[in-house]
Protein backbone atom coordinates (compact mmCIF):
# COMPACT_ATOMS: atom_id res chain seq x y z
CA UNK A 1 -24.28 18.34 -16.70
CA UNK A 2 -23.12 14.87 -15.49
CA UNK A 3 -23.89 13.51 -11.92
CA UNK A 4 -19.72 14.29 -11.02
CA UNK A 5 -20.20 17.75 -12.41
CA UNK A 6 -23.60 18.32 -10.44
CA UNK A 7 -22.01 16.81 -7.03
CA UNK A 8 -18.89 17.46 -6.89
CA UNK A 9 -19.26 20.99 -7.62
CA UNK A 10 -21.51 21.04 -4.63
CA UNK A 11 -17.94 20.26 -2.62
CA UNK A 12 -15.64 23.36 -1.70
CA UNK A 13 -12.52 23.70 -3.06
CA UNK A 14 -12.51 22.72 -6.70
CA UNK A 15 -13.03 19.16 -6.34
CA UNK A 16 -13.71 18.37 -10.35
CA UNK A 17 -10.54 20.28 -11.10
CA UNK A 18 -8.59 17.87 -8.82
CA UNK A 19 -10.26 15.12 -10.05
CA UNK A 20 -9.70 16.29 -13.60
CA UNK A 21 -5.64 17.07 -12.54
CA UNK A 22 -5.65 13.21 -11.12
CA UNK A 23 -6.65 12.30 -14.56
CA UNK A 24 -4.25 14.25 -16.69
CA UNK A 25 -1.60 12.22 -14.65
CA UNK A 26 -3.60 8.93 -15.18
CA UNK A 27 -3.51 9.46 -18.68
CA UNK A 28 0.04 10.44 -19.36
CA UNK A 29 1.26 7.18 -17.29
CA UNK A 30 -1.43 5.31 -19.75
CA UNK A 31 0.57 6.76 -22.64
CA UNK A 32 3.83 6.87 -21.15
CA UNK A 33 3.86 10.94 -22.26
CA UNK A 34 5.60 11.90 -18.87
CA UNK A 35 9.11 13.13 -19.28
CA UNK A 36 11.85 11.18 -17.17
CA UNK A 37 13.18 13.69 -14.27
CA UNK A 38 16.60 14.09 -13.67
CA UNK A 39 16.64 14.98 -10.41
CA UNK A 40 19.87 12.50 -8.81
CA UNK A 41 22.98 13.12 -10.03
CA UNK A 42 26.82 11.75 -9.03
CA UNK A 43 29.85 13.62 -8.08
CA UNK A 44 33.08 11.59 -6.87
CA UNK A 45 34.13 15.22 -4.90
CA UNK A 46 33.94 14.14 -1.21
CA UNK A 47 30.98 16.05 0.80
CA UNK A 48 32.97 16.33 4.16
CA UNK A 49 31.43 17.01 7.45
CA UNK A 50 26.99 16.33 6.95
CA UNK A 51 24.55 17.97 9.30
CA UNK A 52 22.30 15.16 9.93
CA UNK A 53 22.05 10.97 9.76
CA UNK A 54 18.54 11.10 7.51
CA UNK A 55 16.84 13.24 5.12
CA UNK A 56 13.24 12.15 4.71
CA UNK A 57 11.34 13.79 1.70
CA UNK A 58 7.95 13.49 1.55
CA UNK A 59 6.33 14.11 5.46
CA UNK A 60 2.72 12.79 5.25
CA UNK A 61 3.79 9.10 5.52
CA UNK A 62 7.60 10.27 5.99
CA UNK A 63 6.60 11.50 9.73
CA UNK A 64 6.61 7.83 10.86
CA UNK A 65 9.46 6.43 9.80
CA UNK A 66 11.34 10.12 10.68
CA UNK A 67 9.79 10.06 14.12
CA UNK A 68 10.95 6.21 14.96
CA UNK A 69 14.34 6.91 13.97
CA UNK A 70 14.46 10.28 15.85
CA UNK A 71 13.25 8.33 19.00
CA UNK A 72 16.25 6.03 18.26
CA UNK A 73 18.73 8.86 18.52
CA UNK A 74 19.04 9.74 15.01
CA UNK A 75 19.72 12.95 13.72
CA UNK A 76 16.54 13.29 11.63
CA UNK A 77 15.16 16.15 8.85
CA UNK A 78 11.90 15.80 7.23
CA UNK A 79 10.72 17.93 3.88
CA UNK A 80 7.36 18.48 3.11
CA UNK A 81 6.53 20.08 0.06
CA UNK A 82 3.60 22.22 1.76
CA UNK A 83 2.30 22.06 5.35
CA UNK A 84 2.58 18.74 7.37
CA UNK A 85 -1.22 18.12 8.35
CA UNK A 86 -2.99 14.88 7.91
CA UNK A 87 -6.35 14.42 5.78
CA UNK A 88 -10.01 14.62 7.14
CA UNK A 89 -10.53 11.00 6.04
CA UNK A 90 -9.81 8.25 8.18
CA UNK A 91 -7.06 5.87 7.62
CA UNK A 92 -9.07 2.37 7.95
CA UNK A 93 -5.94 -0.66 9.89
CA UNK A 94 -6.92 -3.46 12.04
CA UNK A 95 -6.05 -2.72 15.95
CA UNK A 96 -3.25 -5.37 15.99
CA UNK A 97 -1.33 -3.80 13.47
CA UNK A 98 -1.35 -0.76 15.81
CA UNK A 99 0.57 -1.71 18.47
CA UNK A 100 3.76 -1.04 16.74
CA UNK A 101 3.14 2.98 17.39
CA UNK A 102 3.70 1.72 21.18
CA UNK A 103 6.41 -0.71 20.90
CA UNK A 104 8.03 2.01 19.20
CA UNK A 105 7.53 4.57 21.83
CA UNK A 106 6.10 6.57 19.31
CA UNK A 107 2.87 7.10 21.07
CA UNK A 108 1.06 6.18 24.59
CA UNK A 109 -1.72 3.65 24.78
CA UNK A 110 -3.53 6.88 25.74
CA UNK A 111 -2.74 8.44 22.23
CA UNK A 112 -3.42 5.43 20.39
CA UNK A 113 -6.72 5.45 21.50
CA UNK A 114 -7.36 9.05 20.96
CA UNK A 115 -5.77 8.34 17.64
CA UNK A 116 -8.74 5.83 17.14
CA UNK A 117 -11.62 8.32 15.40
CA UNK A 118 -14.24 4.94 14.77
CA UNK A 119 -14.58 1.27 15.51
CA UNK A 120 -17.00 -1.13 13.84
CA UNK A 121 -17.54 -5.00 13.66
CA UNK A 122 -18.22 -7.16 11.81
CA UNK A 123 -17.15 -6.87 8.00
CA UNK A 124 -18.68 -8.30 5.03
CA UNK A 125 -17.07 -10.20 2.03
CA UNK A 126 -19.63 -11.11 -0.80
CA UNK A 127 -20.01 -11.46 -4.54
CA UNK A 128 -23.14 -11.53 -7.05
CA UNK A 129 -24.84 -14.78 -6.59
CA UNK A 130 -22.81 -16.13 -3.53
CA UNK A 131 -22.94 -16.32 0.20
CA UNK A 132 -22.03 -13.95 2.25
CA UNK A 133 -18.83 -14.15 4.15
CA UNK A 134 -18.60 -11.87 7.97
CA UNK A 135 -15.29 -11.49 9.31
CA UNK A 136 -14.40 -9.55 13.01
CA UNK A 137 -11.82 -7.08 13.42
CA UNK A 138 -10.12 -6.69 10.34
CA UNK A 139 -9.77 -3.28 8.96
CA UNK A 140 -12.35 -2.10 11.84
CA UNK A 141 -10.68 0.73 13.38
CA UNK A 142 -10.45 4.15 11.18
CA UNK A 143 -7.94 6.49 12.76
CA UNK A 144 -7.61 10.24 12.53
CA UNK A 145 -4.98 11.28 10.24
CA UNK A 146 -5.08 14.83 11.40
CA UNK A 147 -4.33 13.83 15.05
CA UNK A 148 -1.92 10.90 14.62
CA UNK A 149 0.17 13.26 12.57
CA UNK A 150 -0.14 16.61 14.66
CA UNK A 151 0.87 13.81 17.90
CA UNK A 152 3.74 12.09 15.69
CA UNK A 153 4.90 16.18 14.83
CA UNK A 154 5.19 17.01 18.65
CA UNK A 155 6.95 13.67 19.17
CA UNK A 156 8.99 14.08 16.52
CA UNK A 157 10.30 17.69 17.31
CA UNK A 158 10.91 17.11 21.29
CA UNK A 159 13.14 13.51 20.47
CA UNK A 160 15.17 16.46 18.12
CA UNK A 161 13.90 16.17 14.63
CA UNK A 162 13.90 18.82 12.43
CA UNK A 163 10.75 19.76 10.35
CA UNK A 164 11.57 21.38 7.18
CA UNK A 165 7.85 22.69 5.67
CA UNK A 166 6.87 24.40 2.21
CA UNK A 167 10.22 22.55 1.15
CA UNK A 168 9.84 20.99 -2.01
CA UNK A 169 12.30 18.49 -3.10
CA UNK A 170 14.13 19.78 -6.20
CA UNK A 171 17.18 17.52 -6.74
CA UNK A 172 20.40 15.43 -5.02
CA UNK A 173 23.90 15.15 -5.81
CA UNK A 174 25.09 11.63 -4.32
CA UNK A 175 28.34 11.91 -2.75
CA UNK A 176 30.89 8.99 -1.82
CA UNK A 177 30.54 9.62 1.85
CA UNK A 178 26.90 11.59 1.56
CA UNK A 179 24.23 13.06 -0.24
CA UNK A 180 23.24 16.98 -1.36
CA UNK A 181 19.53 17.34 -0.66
CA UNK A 182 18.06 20.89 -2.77
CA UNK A 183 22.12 22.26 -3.18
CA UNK A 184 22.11 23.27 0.84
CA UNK A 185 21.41 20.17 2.98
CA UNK A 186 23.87 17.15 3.72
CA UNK A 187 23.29 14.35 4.99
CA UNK A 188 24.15 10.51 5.13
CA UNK A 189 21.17 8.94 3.70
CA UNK A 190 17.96 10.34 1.81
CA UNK A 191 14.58 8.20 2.52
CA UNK A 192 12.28 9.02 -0.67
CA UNK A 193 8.52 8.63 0.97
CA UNK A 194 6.96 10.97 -2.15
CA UNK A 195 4.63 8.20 -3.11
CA UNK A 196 3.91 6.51 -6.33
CA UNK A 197 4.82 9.57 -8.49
CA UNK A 198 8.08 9.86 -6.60
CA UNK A 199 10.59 12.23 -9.33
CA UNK A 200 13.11 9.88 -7.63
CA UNK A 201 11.34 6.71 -8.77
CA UNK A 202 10.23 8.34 -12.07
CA UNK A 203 14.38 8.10 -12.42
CA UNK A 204 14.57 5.01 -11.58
CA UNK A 205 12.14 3.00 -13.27
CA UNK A 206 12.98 4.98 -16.65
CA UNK A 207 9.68 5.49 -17.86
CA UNK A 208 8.73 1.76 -17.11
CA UNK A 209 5.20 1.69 -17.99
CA UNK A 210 2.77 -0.04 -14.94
CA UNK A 211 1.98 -3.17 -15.31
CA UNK A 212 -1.32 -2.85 -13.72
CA UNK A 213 -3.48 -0.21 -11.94
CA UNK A 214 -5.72 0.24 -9.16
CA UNK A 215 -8.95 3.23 -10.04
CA UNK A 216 -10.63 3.96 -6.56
CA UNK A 217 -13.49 6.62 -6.47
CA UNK A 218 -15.46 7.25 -3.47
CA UNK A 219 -17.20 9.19 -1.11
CA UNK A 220 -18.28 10.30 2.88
CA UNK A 221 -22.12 11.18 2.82
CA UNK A 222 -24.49 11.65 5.63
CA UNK A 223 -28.29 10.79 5.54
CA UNK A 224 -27.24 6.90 4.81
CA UNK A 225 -29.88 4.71 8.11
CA UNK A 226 -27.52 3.60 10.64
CA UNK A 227 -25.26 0.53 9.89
CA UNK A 228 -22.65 -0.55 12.48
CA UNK A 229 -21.26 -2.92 9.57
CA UNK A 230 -18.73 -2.41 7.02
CA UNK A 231 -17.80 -3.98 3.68
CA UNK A 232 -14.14 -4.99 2.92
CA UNK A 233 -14.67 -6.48 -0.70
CA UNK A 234 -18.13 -6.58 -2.31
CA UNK A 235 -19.50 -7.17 -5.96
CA UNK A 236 -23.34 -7.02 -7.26
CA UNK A 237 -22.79 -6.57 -10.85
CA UNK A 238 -21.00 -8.29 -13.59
CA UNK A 239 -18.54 -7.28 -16.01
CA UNK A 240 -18.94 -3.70 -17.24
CA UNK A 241 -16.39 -1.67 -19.30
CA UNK A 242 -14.20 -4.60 -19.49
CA UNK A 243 -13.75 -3.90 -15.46
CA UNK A 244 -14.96 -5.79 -12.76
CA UNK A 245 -16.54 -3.53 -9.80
CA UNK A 246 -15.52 -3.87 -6.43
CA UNK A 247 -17.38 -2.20 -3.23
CA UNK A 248 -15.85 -0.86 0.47
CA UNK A 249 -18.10 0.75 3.64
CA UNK A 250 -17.00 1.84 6.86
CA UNK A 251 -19.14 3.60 9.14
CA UNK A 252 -16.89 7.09 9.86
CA UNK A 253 -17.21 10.15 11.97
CA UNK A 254 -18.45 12.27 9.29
CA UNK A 255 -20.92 9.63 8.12
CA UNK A 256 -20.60 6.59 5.87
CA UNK A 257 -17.76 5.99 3.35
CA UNK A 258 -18.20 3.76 0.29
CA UNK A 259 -15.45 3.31 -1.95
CA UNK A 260 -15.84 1.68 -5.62
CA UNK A 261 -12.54 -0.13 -7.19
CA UNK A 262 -11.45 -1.86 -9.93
CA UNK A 263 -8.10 -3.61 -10.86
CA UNK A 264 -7.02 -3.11 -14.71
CA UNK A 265 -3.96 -2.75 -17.13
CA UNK A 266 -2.52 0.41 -18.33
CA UNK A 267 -3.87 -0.10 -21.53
CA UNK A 268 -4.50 3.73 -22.86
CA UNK A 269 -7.89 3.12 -23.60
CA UNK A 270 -9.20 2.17 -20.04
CA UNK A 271 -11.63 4.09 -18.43
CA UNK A 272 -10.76 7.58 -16.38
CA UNK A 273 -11.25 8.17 -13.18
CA UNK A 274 -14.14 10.79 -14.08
CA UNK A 275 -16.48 8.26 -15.88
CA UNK A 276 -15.44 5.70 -12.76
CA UNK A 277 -16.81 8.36 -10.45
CA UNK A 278 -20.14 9.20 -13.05
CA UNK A 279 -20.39 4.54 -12.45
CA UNK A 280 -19.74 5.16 -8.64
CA UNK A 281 -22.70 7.79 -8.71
CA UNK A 282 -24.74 5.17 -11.08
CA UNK A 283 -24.41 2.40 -8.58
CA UNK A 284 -24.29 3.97 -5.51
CA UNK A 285 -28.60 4.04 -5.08
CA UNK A 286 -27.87 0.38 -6.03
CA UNK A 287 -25.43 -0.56 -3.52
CA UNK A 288 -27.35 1.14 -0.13
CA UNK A 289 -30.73 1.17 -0.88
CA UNK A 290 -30.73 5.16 -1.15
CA UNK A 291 -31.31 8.00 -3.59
CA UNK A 292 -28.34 10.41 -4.21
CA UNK A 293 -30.96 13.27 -3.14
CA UNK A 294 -31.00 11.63 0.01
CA UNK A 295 -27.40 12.08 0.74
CA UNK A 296 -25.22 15.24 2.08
CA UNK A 297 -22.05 14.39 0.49
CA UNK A 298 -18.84 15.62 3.24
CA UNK A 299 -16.07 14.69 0.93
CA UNK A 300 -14.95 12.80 -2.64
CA UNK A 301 -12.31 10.65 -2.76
CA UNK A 302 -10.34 9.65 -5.99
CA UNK A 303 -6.88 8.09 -6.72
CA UNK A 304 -4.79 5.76 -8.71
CA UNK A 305 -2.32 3.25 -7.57
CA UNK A 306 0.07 1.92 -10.16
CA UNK A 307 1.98 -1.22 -9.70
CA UNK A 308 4.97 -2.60 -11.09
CA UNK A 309 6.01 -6.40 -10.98
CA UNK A 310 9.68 -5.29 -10.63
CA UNK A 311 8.91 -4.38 -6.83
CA UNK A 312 10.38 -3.68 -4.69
CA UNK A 313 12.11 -1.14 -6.20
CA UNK A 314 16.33 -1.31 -5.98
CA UNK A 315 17.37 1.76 -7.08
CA UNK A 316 20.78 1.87 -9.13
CA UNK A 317 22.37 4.69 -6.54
CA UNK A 318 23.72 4.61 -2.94
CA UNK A 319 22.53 6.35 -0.32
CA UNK A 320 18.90 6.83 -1.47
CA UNK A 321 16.36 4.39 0.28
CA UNK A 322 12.63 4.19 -1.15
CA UNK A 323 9.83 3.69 1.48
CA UNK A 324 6.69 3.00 1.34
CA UNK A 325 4.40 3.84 -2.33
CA UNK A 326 7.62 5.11 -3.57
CA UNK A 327 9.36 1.65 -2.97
CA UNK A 328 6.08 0.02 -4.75
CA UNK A 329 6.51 -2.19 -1.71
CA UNK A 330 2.18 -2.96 -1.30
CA UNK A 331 0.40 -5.73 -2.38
CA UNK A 332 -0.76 -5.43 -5.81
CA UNK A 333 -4.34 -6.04 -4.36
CA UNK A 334 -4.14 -2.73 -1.67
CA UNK A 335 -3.98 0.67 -1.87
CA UNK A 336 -0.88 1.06 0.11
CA UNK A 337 -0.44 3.92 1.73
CA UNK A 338 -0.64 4.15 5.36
CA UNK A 339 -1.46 0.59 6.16
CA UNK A 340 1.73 -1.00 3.68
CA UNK A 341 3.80 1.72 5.78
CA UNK A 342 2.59 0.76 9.18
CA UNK A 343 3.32 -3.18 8.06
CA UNK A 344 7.00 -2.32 7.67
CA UNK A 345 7.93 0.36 9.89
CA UNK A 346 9.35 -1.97 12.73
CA UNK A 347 11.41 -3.74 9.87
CA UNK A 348 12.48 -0.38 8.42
CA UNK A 349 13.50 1.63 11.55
CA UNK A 350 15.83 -1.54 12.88
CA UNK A 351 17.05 -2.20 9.38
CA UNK A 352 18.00 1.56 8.80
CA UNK A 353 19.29 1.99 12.02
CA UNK A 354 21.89 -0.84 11.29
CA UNK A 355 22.87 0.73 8.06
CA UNK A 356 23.77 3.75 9.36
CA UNK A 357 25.53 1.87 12.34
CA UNK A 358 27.81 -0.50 10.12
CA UNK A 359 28.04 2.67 7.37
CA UNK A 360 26.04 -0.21 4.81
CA UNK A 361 24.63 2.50 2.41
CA UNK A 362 25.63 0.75 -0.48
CA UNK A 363 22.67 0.04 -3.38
CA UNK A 364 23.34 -3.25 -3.21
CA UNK A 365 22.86 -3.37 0.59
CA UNK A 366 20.41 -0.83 0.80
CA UNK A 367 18.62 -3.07 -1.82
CA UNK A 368 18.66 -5.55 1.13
CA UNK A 369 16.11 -3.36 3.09
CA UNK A 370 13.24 -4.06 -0.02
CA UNK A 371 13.83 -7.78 -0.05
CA UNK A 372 11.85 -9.71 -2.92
CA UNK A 373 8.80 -10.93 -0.40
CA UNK A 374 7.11 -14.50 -2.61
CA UNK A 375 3.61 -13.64 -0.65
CA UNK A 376 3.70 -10.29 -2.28
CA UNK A 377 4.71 -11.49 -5.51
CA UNK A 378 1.92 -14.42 -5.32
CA UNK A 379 -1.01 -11.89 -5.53
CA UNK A 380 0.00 -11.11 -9.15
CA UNK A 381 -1.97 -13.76 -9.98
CA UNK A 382 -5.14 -13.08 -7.99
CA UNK A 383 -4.99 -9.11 -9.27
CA UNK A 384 -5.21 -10.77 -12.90
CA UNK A 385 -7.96 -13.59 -11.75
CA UNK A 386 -9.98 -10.07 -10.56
CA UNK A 387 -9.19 -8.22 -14.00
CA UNK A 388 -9.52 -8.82 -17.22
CA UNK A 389 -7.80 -7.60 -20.44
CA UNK A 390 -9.24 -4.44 -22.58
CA UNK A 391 -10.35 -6.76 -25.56
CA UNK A 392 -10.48 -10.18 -23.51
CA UNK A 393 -13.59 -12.02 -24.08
CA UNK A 394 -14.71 -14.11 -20.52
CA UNK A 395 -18.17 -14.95 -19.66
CA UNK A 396 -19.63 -12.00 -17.78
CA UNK A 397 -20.38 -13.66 -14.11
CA UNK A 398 -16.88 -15.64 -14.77
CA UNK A 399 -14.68 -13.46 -11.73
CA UNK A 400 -17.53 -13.18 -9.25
CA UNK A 401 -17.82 -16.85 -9.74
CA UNK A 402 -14.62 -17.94 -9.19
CA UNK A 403 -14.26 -15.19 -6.03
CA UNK A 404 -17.54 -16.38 -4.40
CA UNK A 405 -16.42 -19.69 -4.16
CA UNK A 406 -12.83 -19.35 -2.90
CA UNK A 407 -14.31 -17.20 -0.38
CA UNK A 408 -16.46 -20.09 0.18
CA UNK A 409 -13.70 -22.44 0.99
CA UNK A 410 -11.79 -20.03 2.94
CA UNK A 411 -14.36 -19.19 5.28
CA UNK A 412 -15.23 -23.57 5.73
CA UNK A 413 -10.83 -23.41 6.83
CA UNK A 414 -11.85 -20.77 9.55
CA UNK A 415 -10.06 -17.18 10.58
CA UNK A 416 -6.40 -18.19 10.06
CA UNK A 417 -6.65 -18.62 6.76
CA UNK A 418 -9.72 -16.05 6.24
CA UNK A 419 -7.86 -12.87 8.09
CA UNK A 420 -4.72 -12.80 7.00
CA UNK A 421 -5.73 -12.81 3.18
CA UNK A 422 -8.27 -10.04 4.08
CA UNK A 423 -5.52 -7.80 5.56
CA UNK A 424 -2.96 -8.59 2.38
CA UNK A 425 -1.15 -10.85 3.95
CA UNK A 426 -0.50 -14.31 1.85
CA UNK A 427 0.77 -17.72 4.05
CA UNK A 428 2.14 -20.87 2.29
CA UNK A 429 -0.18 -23.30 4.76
CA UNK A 430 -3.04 -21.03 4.15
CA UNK A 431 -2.68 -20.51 0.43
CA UNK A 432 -1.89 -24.33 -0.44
CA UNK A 433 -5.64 -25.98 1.74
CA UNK A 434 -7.32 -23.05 -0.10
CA UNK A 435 -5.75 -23.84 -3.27
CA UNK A 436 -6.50 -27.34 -2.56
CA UNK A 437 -10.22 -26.88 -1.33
CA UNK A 438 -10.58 -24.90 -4.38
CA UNK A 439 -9.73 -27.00 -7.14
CA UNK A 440 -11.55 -30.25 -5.97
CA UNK A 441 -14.76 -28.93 -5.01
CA UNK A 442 -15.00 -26.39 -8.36
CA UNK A 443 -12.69 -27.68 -10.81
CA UNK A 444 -14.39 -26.17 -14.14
CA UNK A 445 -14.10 -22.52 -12.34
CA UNK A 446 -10.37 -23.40 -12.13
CA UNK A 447 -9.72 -24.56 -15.34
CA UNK A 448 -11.36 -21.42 -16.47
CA UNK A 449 -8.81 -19.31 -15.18
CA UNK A 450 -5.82 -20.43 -17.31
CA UNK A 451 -7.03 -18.45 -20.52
CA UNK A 452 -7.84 -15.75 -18.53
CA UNK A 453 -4.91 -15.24 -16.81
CA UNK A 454 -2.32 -16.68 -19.50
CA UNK A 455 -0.14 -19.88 -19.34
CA UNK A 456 2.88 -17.82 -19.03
CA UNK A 457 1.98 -15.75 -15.84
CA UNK A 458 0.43 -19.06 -13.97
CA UNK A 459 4.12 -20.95 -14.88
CA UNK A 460 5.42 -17.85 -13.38
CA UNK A 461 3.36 -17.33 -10.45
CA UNK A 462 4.45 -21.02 -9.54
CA UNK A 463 7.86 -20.33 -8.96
CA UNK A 464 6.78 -17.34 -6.73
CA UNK A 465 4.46 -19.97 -4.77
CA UNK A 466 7.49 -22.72 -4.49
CA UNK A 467 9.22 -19.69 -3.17
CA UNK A 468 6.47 -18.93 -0.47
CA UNK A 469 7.14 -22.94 1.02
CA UNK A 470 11.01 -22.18 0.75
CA UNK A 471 10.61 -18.76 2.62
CA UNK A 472 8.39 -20.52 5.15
CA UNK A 473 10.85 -23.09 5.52
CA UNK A 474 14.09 -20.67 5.75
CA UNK A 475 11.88 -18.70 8.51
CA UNK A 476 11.18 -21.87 10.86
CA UNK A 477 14.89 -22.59 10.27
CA UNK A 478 16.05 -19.17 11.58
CA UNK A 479 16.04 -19.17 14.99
CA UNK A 480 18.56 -22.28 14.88
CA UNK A 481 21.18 -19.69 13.29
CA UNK A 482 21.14 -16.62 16.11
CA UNK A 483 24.41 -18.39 17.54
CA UNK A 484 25.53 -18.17 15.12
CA UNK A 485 24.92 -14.99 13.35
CA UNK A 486 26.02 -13.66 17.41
CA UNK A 487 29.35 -14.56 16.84
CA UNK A 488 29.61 -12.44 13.55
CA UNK A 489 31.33 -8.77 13.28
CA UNK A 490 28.33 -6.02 12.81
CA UNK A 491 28.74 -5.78 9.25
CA UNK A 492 27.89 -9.45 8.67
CA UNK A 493 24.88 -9.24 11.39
CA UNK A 494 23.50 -6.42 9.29
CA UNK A 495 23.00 -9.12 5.98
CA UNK A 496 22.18 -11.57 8.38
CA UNK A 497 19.64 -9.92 9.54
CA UNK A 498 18.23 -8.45 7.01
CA UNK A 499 18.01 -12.35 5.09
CA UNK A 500 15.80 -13.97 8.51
CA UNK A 501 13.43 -10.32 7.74
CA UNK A 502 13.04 -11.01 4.26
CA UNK A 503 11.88 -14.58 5.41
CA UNK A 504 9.66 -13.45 7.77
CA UNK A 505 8.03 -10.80 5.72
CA UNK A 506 8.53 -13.00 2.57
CA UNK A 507 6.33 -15.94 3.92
CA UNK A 508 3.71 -13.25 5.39
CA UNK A 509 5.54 -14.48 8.92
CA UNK A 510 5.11 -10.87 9.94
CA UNK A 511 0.98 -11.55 10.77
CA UNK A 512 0.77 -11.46 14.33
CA UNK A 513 -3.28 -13.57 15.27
CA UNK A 514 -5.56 -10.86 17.20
């Protein structure tokens, strides 16, 4: 019996079965086995009269977007598939980014902080053979999933929303002037928020293979001595399996979470999440100073997060709006999910509102609400700087290396360019003294990225960066235009508008400083 078998079957509920399920999915995106759904399909009939503004499919993530445009006065529906109820794991965010539930009148102060299930400061940052790097008050506060959601329900329901539960989505016919959700629900526009393995976005990508993955494994133990500290990216072994390891902690309610991840390709041949999980067992003694025997294991936690470098995704039909995984609208560095939503939802709830407003529910100008953002494009190149390819050849010590001493110069440029990165969020100023720090004080670690990486990709990722300085530049620029954008009919505001956000967002404007 392996170490997964032994401990997860310790778990209740059938924990190796899911795992096992999570890899059966893994491996037909690795082989690109999956059948395309055809689940949205056209009909030039008119619809008539629809019953509501928004359908929202998908309610775990779904519920935040639904409940700021309820609050707004929309006439809102949200399917879930089986019972809206948020995990037992905390969501980890930085405080900052939390003050958008308020501004949004989605929730009190007094929620927000009952929302707030742990706190801890400061974070580490630190690779084999280099210094250590602490950080305050990024990705310190882990929130309760099962409370935000049950508060963002009630919320949702009183400002008129309707909850649809055990409502899977099956299928949409789009309509000229709306959209058939499941044969029996009409409405004006349908928000897909099913995630990565959207059917929706299955469609729409084609059976597009991913052009890179993200395998995270991990766990919430007790019996670990108390630490008040957390990890945000950590390495203390080389190369193994043609993977690079990377190490999370956060202290949470139920214990201590660690979290093991690696970046990779889809190559068929790359390792499953099981045998991650057996290394993540392997390690784990390693990493905190502590036998497994010595640990009461709460919880396992396993995923996958594709990515695509056509992101956002545009979808070829009108009416249907991706959000959030489904969009593919994280960083190829995060795990998106809540944190990627929580980023956009201010952007998202104005920007839909307007759509619906000026009747802008066109592809091409619902396109307009996933701009092409240069600082998410940049971190292309760092994913591939932290990967490397499943018969690549680079010296064993060569990533933590090159990581160590970026980190290095980052931390001598201070906080503004340290915290932003740390939270996904890439700035042209930042980026270029970094870049520049870099490459003079550890020019041979440089140069040894080129072959690893590829000519090709680093040609392309400089177009992306010239793009970050123009996006910067477009964004300090903007405010001089409001006159004039004032003066416009709705319609044009809407484009307008949606142009100064994909500035903002596009040159990682959108950080607000703690």
């Amino acid at each position: 019996m392996s170490l997964t078998e032994e401990i997860l079957s310790q778990l209740p509920g059938d924990v190796l079965g899911g795992l096992r399920r999570t890899d059966a999915l893994l491996t037909s995106l690795r082989e690109n086995t999956a059948p395309i759904p055809n689940v949205v399909n056209e009909n030039q009939q008119p619809l008539g009269a629809v019953d509501w503004d928004v359908i929202i499919c998908g309610g775990t993530l779904g519920i935040l977007i639904g409940c700021a445009l309820a609050v707004k006065g929309l006439r809102v529906t949200l399917m879930e598939r089986g019972i809206l109820r948020g995990r037992e794991q905390e969501w980890n965010i930085s405080r900052k980014e939390l003050e958008v539930f308020v501004e949004l009148d989605l929730l009190t102060e007094e929620e927000l902080g009952r929302a707030i299930a742990t706190e801890y400061n400061p974070a580490r940052v630190s690779f084999q053979g280099g210094t250590e790097v602490w950080v305050k008050d990024v990705l310190n506060i882990g929130i309760d999933p099962v409370y935000l959601l049950d508060t963002l329900k009630t919320r949702f329901l009183a400002a008129g929303g309707d909850l649809l539960e055990n409502t899977p989505f099956s299928e949409v016919v789009i309509h000229p002037d709306g959209v058939m959700v499941n044969n029996q629900f009409k409405t004006r526009l349908l928000i897909d928020a099913m995630g990565h393995l959207s059917p929706i976005t299955q469609q729409a990508r084609q059976g597009q293979k991913p052009d890179a993955l993200c395998l995270v494994v991990g766990s919430c133990a007790q019996g670990f001595p108390e630490n008040h500290t957390g990890d945000l990216l950590l390495s203390f072994t080389s190369l193994q399996n043609q993977c690079q390891y990377f190490w999370e902690a956060f202290p949470a309610r139920d214990g201590r979470t660690t979290y093991l991840f690696t970046y990779m390709d889809a190559h068929p041949q790359r390792l499953s999440l099981e045998a991650l999980f057996e290394e993540y067992l392997r390690l784990l003694p390693e990493y905190q100073g502590m036998e497994l025997h010595q640990l009461k294991f709460q919880r396992a936690l396993f995923g996958f997060f594709p990515t695509y470098r056509q992101s956002p995704l545009k979808t070829p039909w009108n009416r249907i709006l991706p959000v959030g995984d489904s969009s593919g609208s994280q960083s190829p560095l995060s795990f998106g999910g809540f944190g990627a939503m929580v980023r956009h939802l201010k952007r998202l709830t104005f920007g839909i509102q307007e759509a619906l407003q000026t009747e802008q529910l066109s592809s091409s100008a619902l396109a307009l609400l996933q701009p092409y953002q240069p600082s998410l494009t940049v971190t292309w190149l760092f994913q591939k700087a932290m990967s490397v390819g499943v018969n690549q050849q680079i010296a064993p010590d060569q990533i933590n290396q090159l990581l160590s001493a970026v980190f290095q110069e980052m931390q001598q440029l201070g906080n503004p360019v340290l915290k932003p990165f740390l939270q996904d969020v890439v700035q042209f100023p930042a980026l270029t003294q970094t870049l520049l720090k870099t490459g003079l004080a550890h020019p041979g670690l440089v140069a040894k990225i080129i072959p690893q990486v590829g000519l090709i990709s680093l040609l392309d990722w400089m177009v992306h960066y010239g793009n970050l300085g123009v996006y910067t530049a477009l964004f300090w620029l903007s405010p001089m235009l409001e006159t004039l954008v004032k003066n416009q009919s709705s319609k044009q505001q809407y484009y307008w508008h949606r142009l100064v956000d994909s500035w903002k967002y596009g040159s990682g404007n959108d950080y607000i400083e703690e």
